[in-house]
Protein backbone atom coordinates (compact mmCIF):
# COMPACT_ATOMS: atom_id res chain seq x y z
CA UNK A 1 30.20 -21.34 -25.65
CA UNK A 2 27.16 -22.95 -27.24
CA UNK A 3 26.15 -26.49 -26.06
CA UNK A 4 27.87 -27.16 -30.05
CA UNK A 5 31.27 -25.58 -29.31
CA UNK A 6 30.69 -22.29 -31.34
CA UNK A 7 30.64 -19.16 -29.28
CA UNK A 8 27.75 -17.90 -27.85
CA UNK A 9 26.18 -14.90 -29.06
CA UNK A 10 24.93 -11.67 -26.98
CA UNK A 11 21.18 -11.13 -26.54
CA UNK A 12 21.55 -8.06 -28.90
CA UNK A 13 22.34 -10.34 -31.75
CA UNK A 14 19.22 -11.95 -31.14
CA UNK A 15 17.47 -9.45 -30.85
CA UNK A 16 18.01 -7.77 -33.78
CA UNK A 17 18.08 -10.92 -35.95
CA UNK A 18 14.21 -11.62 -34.47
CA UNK A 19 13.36 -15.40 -35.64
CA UNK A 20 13.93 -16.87 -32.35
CA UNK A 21 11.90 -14.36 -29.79
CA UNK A 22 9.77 -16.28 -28.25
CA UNK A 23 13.17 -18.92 -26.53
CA UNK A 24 14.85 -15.49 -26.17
CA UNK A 25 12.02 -13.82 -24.32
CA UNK A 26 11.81 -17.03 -22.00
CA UNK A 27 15.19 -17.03 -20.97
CA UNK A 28 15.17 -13.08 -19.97
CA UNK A 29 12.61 -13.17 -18.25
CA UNK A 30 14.15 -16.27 -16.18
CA UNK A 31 17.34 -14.01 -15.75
CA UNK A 32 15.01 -11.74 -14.49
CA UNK A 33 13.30 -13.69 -11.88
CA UNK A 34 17.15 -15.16 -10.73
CA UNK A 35 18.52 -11.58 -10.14
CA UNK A 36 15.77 -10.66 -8.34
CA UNK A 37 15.57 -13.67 -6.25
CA UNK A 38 19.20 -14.01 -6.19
CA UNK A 39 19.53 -10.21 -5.22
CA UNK A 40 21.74 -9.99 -7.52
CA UNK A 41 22.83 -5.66 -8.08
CA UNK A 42 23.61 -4.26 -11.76
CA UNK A 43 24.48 -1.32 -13.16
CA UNK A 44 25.03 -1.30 -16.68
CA UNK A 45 23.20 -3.98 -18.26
CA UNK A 46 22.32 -3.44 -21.77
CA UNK A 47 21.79 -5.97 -24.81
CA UNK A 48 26.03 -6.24 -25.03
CA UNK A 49 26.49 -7.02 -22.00
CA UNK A 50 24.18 -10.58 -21.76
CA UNK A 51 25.54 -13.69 -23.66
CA UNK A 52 23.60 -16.58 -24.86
CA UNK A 53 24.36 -19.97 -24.55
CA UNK A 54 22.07 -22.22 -26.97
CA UNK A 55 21.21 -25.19 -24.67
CA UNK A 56 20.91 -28.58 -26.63
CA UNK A 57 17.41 -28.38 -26.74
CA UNK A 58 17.16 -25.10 -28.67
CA UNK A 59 16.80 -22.63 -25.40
CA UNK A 60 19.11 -20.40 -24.14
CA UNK A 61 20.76 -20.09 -20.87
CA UNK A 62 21.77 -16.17 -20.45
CA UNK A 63 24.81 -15.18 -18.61
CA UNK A 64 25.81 -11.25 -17.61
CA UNK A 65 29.06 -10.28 -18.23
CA UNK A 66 29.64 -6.87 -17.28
CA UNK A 67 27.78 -4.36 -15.09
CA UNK A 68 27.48 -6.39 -12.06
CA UNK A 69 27.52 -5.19 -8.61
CA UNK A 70 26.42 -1.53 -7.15
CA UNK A 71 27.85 1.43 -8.42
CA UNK A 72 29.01 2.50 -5.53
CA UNK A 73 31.31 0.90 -2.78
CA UNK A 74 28.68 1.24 -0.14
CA UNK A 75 25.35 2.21 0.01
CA UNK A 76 21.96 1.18 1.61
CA UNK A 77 21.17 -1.39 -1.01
CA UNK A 78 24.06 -3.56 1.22
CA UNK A 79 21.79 -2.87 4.45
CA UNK A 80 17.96 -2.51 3.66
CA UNK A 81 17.08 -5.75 1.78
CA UNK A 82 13.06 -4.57 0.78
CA UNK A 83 15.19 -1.60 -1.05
CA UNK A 84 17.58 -3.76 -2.48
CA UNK A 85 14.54 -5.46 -4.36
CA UNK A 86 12.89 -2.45 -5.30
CA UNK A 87 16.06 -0.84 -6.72
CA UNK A 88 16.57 -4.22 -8.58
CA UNK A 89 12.79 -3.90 -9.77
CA UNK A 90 13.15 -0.56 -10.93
CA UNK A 91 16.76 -1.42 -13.25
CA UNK A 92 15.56 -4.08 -14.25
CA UNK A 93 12.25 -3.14 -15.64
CA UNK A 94 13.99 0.25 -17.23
CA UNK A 95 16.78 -2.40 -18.54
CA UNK A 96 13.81 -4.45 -20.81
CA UNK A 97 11.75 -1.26 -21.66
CA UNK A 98 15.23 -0.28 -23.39
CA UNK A 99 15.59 -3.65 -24.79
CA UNK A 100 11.93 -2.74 -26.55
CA UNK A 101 12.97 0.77 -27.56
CA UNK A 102 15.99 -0.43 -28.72
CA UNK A 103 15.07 -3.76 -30.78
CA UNK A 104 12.63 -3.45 -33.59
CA UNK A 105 11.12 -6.90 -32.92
CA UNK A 106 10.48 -6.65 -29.75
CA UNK A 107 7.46 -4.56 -28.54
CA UNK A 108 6.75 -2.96 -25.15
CA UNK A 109 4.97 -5.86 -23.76
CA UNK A 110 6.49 -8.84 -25.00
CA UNK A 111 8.67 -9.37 -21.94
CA UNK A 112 7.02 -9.10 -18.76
CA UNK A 113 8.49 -7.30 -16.05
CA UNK A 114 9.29 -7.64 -12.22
């Protein structure tokens, strides 16, 4: 929920709606930066799948809800921490490159990647 009690919204919504890019490009590219730090691994991450929660102060906090964790039970991403990071890299900057081809208001370089 919203720092107001209404539910939060995904990042598609504002993505498509457009007026408040420049708060919504902040906050994924601090997602960003915390699953890469955090190691955290995805596999399905899309626009659908990332709520936002509208802080008090206008920003947003954004929260993944689904695609989380390797798509397989084991691999070398669990071993190998350097690829871990690069395979993170990689998803990640294909996940915002869709987020561009996707959203009309968004252009290639508006969010900067890993």
């Amino acid at each position: 929920r919203d720092s107001d009690g209404t539910p939060s919204k995904t990042l598609g919504y504002y993505l498509k709606q457009g007026n408040e890019l420049p708060s919504v490009i902040e906050a994924v590219e601090t997602l960003g930066d915390s699953v890469l730090k955090e190691g955290v691994l995805f596999h399905d991450v899309n626009a659908g799948n990332i709520m936002c929660r509208r802080l008090t102060d206008g920003t947003f906090h954004l929260v993944i809800v689904d695609g989380l964790g390797p798509a397989t039970f084991f691999s070398l991403l669990d071993i190998i921490p350097a690829h871990r990071a690069r395979t993170i890299r990689r998803r990640w900057n294909r996940v915002i490159s869709r987020f561009a081809r996707d959203h009309e208001p968004l252009d290639a370089g508006r969010i900067k990647p890993l």
